[in-house]
PDB file of N, CA and C in Angstrom:
ATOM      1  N   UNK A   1      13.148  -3.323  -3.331  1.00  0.00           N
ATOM      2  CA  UNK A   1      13.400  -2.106  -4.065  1.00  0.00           C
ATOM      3  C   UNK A   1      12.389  -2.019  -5.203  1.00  0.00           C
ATOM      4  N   UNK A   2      11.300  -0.979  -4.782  1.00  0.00           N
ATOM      5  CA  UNK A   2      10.542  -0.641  -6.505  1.00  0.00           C
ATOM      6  C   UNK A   2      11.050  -0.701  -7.378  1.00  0.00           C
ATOM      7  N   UNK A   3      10.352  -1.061  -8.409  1.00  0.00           N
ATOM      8  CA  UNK A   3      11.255  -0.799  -9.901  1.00  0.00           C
ATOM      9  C   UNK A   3      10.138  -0.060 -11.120  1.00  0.00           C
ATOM     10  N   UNK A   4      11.058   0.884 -11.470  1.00  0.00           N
ATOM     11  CA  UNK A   4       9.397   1.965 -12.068  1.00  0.00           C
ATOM     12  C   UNK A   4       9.900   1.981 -13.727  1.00  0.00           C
ATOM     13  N   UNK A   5       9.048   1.840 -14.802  1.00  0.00           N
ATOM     14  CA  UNK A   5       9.609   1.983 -16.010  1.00  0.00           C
ATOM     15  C   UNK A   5       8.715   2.017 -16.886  1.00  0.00           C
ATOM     16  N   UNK A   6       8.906   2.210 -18.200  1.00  0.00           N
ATOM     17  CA  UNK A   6       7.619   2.129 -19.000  1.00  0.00           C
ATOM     18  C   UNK A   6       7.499   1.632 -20.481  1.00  0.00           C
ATOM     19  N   UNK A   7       6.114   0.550 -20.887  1.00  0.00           N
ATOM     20  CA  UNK A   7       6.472  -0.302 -21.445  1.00  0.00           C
ATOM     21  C   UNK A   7       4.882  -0.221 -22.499  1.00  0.00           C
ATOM     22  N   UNK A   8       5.446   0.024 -23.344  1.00  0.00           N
ATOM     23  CA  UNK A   8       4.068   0.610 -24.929  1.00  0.00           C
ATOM     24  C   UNK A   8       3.206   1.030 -24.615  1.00  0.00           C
ATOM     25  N   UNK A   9       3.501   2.584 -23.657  1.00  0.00           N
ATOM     26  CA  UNK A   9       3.016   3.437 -23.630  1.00  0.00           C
ATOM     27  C   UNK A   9       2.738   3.402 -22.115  1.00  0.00           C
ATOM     28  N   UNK A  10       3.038   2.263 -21.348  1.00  0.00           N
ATOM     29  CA  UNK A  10       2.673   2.543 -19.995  1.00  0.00           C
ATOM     30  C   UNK A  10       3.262   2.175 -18.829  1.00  0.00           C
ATOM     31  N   UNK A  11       2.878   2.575 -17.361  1.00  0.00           N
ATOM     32  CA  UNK A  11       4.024   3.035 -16.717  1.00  0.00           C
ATOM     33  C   UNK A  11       3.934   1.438 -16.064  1.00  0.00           C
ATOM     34  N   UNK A  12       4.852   0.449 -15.763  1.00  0.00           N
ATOM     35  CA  UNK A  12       5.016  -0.545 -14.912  1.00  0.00           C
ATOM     36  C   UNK A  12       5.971  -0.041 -13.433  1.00  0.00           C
ATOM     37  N   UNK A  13       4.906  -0.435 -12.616  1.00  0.00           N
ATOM     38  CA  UNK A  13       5.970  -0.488 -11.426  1.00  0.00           C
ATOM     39  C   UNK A  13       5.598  -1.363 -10.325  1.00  0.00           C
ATOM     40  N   UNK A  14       6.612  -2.138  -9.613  1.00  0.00           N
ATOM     41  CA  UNK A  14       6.383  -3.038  -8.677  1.00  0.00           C
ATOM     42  C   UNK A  14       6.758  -2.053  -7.394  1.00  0.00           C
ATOM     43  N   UNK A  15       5.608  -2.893  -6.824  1.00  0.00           N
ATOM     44  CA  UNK A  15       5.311  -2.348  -5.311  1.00  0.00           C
ATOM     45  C   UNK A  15       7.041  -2.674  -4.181  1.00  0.00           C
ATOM     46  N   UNK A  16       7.409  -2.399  -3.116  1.00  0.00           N
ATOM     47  CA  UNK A  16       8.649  -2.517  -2.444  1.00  0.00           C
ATOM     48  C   UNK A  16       8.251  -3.482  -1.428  1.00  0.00           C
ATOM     49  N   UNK A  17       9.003  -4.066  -0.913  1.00  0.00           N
ATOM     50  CA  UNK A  17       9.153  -5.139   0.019  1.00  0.00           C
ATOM     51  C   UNK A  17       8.446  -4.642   1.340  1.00  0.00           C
ATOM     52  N   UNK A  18       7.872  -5.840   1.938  1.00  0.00           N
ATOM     53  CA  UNK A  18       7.333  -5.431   3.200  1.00  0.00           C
ATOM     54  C   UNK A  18       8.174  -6.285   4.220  1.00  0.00           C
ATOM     55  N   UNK A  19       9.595  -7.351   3.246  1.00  0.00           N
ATOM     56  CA  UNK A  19      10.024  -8.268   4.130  1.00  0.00           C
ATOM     57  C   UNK A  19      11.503  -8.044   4.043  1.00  0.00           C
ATOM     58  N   UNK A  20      12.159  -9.410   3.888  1.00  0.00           N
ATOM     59  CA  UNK A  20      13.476  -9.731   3.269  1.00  0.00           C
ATOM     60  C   UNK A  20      13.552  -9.340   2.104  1.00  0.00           C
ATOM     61  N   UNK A  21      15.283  -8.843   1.922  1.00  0.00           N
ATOM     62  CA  UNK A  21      15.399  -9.621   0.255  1.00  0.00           C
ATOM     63  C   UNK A  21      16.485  -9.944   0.303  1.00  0.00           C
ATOM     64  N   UNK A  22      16.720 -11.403  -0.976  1.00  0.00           N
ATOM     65  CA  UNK A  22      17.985 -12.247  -1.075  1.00  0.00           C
ATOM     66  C   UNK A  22      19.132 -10.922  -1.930  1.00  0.00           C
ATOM     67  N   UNK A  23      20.140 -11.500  -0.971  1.00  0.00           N
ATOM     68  CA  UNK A  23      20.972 -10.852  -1.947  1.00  0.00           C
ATOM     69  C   UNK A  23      21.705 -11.189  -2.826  1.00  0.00           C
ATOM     70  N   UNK A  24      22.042 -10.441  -4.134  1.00  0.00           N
ATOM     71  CA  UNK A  24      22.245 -11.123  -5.211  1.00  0.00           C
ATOM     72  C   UNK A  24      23.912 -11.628  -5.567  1.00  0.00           C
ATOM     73  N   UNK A  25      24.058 -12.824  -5.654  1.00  0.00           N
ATOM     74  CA  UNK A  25      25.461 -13.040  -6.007  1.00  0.00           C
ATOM     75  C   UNK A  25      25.456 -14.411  -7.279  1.00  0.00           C
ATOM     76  N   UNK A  26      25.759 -13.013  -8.082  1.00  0.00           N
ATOM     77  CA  UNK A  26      25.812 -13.656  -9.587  1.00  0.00           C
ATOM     78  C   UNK A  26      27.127 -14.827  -9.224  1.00  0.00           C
ATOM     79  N   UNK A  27      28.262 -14.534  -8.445  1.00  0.00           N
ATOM     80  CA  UNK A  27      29.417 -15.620  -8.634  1.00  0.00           C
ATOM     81  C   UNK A  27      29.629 -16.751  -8.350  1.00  0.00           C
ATOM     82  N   UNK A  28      28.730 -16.852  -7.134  1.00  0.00           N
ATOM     83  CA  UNK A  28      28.257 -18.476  -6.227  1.00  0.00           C
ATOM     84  C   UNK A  28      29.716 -18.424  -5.553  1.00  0.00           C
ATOM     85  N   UNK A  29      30.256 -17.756  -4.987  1.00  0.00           N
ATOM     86  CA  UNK A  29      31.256 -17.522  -4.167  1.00  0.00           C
ATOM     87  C   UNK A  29      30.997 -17.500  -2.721  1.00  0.00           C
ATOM     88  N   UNK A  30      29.754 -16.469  -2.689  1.00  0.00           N
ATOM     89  CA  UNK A  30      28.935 -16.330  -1.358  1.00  0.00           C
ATOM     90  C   UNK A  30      28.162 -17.041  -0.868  1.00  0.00           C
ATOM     91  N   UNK A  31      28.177 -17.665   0.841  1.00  0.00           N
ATOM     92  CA  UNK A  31      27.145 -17.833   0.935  1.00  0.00           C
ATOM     93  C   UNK A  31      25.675 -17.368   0.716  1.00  0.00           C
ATOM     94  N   UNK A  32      24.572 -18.009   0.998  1.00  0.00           N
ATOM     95  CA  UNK A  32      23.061 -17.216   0.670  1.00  0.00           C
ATOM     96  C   UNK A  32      22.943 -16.198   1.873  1.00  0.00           C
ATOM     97  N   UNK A  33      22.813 -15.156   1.711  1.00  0.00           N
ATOM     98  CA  UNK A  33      22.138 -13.925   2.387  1.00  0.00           C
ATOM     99  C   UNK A  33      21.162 -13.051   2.163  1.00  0.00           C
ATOM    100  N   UNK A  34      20.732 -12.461   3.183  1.00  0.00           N
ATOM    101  CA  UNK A  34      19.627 -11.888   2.817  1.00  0.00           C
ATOM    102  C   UNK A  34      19.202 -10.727   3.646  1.00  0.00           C
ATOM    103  N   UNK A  35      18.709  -9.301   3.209  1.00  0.00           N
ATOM    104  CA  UNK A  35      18.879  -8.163   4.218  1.00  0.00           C
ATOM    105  C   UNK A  35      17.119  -7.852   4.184  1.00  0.00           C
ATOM    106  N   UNK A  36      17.568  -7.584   5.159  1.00  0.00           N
ATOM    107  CA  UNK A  36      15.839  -7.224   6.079  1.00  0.00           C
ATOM    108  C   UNK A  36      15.653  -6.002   5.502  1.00  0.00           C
ATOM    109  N   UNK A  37      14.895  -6.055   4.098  1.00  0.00           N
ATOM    110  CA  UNK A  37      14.586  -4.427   3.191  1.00  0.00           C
ATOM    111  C   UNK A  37      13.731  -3.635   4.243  1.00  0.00           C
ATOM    112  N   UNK A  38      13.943  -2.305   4.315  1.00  0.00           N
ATOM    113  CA  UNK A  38      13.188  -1.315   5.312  1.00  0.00           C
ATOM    114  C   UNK A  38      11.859  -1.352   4.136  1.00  0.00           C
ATOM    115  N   UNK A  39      10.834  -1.896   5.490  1.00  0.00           N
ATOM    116  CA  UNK A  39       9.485  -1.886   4.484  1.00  0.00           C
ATOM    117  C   UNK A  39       8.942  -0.649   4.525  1.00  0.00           C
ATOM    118  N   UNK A  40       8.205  -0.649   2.916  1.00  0.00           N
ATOM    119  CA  UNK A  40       7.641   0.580   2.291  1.00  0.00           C
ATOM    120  C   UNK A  40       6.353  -0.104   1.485  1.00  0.00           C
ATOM    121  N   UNK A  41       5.776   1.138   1.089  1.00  0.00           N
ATOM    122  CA  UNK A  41       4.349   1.298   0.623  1.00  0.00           C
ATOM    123  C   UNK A  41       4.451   1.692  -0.532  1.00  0.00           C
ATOM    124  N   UNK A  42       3.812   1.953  -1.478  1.00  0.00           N
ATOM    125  CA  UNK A  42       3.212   2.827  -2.601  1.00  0.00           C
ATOM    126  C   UNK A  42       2.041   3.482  -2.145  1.00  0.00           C
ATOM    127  N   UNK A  43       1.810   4.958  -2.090  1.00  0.00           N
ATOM    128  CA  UNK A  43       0.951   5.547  -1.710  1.00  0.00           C
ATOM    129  C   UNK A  43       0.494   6.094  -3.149  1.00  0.00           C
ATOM    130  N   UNK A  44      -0.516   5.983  -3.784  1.00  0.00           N
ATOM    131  CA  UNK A  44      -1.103   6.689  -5.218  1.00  0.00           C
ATOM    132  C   UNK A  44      -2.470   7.848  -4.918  1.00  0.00           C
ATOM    133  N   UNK A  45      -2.210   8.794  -5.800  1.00  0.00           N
ATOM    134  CA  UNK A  45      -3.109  10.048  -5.636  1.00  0.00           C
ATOM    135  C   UNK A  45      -3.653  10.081  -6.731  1.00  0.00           C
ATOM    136  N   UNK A  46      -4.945  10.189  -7.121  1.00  0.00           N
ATOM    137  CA  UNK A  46      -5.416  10.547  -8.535  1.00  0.00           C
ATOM    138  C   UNK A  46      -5.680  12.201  -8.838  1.00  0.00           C
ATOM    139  N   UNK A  47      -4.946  12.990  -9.465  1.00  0.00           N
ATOM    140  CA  UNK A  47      -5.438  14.183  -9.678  1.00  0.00           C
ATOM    141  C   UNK A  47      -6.679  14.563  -9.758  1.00  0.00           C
ATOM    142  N   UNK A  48      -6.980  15.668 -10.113  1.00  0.00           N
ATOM    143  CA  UNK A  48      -8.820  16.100 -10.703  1.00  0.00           C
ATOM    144  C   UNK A  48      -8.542  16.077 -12.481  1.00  0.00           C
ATOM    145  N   UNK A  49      -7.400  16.309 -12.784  1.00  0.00           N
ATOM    146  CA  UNK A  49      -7.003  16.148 -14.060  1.00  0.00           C
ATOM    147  C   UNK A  49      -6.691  14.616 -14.688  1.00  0.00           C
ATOM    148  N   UNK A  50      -6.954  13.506 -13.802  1.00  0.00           N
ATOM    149  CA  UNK A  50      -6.932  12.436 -13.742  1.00  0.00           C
ATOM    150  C   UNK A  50      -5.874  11.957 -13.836  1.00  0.00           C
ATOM    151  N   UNK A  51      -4.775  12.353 -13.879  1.00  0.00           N
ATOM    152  CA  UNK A  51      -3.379  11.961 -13.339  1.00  0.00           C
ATOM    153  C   UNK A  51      -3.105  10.877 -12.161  1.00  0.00           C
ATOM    154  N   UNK A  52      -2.383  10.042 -12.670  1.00  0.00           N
ATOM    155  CA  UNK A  52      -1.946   9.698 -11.289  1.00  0.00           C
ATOM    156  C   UNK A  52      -0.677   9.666 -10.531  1.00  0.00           C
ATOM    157  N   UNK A  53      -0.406  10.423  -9.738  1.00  0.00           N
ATOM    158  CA  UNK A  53       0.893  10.604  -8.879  1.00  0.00           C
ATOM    159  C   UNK A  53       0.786   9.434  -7.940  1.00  0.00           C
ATOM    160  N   UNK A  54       2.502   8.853  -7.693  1.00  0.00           N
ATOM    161  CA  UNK A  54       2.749   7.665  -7.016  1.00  0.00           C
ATOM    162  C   UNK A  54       4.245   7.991  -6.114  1.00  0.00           C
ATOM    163  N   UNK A  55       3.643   8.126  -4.878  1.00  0.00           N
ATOM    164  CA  UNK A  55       5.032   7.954  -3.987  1.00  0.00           C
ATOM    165  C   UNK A  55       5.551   6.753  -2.932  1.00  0.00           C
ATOM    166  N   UNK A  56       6.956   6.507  -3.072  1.00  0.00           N
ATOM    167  CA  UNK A  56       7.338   5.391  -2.372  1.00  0.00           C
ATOM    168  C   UNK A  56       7.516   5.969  -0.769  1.00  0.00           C
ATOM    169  N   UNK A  57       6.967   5.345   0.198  1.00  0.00           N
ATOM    170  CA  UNK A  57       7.130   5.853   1.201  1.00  0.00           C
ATOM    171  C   UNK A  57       7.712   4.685   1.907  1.00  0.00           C
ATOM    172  N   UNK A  58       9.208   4.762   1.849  1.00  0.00           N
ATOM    173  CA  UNK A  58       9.854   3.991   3.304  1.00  0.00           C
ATOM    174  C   UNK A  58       9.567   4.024   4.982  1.00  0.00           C
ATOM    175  N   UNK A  59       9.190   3.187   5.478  1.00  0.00           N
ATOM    176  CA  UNK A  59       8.535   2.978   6.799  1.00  0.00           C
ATOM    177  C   UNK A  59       9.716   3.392   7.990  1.00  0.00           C
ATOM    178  N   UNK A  60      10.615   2.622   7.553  1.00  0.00           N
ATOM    179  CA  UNK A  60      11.790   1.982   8.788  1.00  0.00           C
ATOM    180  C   UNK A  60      12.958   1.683   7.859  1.00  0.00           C
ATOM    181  N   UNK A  61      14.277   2.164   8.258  1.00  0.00           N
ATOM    182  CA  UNK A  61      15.711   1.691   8.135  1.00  0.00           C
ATOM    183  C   UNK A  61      15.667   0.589   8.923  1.00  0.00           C
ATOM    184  N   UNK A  62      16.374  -0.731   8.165  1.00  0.00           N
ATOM    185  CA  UNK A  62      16.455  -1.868   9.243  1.00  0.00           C
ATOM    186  C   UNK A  62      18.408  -2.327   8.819  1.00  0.00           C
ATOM    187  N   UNK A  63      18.299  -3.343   9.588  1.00  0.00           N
ATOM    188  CA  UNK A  63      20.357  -3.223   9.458  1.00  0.00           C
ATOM    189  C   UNK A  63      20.116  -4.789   8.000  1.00  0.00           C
ATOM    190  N   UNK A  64      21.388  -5.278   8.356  1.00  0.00           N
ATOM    191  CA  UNK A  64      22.118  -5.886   7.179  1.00  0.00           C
ATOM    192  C   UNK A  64      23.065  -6.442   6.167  1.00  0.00           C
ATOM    193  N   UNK A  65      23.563  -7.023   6.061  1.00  0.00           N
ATOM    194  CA  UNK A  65      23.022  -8.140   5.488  1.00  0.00           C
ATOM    195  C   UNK A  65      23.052  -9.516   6.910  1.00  0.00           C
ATOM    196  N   UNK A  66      22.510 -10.672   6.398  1.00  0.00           N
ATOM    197  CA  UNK A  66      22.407 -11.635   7.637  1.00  0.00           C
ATOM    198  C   UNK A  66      23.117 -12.933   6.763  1.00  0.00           C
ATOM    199  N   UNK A  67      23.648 -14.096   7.444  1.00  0.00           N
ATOM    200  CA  UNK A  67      23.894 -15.219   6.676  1.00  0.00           C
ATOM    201  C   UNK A  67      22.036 -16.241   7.295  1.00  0.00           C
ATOM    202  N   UNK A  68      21.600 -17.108   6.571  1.00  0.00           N
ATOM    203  CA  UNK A  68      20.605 -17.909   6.888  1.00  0.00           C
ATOM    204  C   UNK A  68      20.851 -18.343   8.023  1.00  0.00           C
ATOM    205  N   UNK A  69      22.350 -18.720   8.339  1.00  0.00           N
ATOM    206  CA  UNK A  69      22.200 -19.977   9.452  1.00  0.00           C
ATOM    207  C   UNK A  69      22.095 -18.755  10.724  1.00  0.00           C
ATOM    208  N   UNK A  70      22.014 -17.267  10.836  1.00  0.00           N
ATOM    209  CA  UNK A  70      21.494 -16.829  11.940  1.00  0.00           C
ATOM    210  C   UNK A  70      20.347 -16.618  12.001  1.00  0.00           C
ATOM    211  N   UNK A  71      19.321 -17.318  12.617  1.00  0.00           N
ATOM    212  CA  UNK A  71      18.024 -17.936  12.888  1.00  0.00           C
ATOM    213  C   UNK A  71      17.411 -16.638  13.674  1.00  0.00           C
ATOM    214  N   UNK A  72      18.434 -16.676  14.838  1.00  0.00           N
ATOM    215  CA  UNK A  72      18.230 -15.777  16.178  1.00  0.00           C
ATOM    216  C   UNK A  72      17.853 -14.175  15.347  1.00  0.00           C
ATOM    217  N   UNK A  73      18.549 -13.748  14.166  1.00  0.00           N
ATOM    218  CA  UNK A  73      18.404 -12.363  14.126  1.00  0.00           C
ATOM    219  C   UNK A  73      17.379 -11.723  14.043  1.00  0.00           C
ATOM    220  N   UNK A  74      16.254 -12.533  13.156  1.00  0.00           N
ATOM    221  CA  UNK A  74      14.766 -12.369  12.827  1.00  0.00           C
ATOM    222  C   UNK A  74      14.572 -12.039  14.289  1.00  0.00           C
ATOM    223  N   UNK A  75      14.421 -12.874  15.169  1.00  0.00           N
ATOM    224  CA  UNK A  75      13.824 -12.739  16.348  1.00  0.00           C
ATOM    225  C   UNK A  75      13.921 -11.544  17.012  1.00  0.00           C
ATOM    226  N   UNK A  76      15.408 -11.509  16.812  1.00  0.00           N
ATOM    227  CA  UNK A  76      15.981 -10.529  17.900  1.00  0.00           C
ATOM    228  C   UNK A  76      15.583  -8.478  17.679  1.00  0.00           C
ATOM    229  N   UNK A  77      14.899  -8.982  15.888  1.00  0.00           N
ATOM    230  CA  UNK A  77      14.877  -7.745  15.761  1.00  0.00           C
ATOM    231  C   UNK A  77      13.889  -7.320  16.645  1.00  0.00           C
ATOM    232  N   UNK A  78      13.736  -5.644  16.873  1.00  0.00           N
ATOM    233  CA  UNK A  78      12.167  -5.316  17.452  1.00  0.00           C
ATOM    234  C   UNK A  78      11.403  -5.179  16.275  1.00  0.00           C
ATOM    235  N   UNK A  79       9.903  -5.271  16.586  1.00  0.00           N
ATOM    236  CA  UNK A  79       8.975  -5.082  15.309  1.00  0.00           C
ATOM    237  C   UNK A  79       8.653  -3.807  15.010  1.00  0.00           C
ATOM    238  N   UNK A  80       8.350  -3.716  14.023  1.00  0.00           N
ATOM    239  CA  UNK A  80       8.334  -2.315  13.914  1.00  0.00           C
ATOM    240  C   UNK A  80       7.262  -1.856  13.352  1.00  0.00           C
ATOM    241  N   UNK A  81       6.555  -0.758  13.483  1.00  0.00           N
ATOM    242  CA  UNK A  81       5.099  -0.105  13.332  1.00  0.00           C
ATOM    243  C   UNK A  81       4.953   0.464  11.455  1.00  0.00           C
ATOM    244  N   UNK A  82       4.158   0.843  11.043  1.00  0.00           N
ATOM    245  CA  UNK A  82       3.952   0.827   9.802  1.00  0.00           C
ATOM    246  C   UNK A  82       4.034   2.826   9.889  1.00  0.00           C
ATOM    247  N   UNK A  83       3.137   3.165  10.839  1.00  0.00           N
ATOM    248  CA  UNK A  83       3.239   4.732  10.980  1.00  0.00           C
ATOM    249  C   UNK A  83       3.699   5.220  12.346  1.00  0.00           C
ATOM    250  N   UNK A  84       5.114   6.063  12.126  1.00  0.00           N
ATOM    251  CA  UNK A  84       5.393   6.512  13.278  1.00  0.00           C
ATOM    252  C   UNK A  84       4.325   7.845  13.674  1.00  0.00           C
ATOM    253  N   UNK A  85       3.813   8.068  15.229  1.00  0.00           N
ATOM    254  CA  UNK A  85       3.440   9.354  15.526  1.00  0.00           C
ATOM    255  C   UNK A  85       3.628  10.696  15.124  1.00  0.00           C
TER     256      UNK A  85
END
């Protein structure tokens, strides 16, 4: 998940997952899991006014959440293309 914000005077933002991500359990109740983030891009445009516009472009919905000890699921997913037709 990007995270966009801004910090003495300027804009910080992290790029989005192209993989997994752990999911978070502050309680230690849960086992470790982790969901296959639908990978995305940052696409950036520079104006003529020198601006720069920044859009998140999600690739693929993927499913979720998994426990570690299923090994098989990685596998089982299909792979998936970066640009659909």
């Amino acid at each position: 998940m990007p995270i966009n914000t801004s910090w003495n005077d300027t804009v910080i933002s992290t790029a989005p997952s192209m993989g997994m991500q752990l999911v978070l359990d502050l309680t230690l109740k849960r086992e470790s899991e982790f969901v296959l983030e639908a990978p995305a891009y940052h696409l950036h445009y520079w104006t003529t006014d020198k601006n720069l516009i920044t859009h998140t472009v999600v690739v693929k919905p993927v499913d979720g959440p998994y426990l570690f000890e299923e090994q098989n699921v990685i596998r089982s997913q299909q792979p998936y293309t970066l640009f659909y037709p």
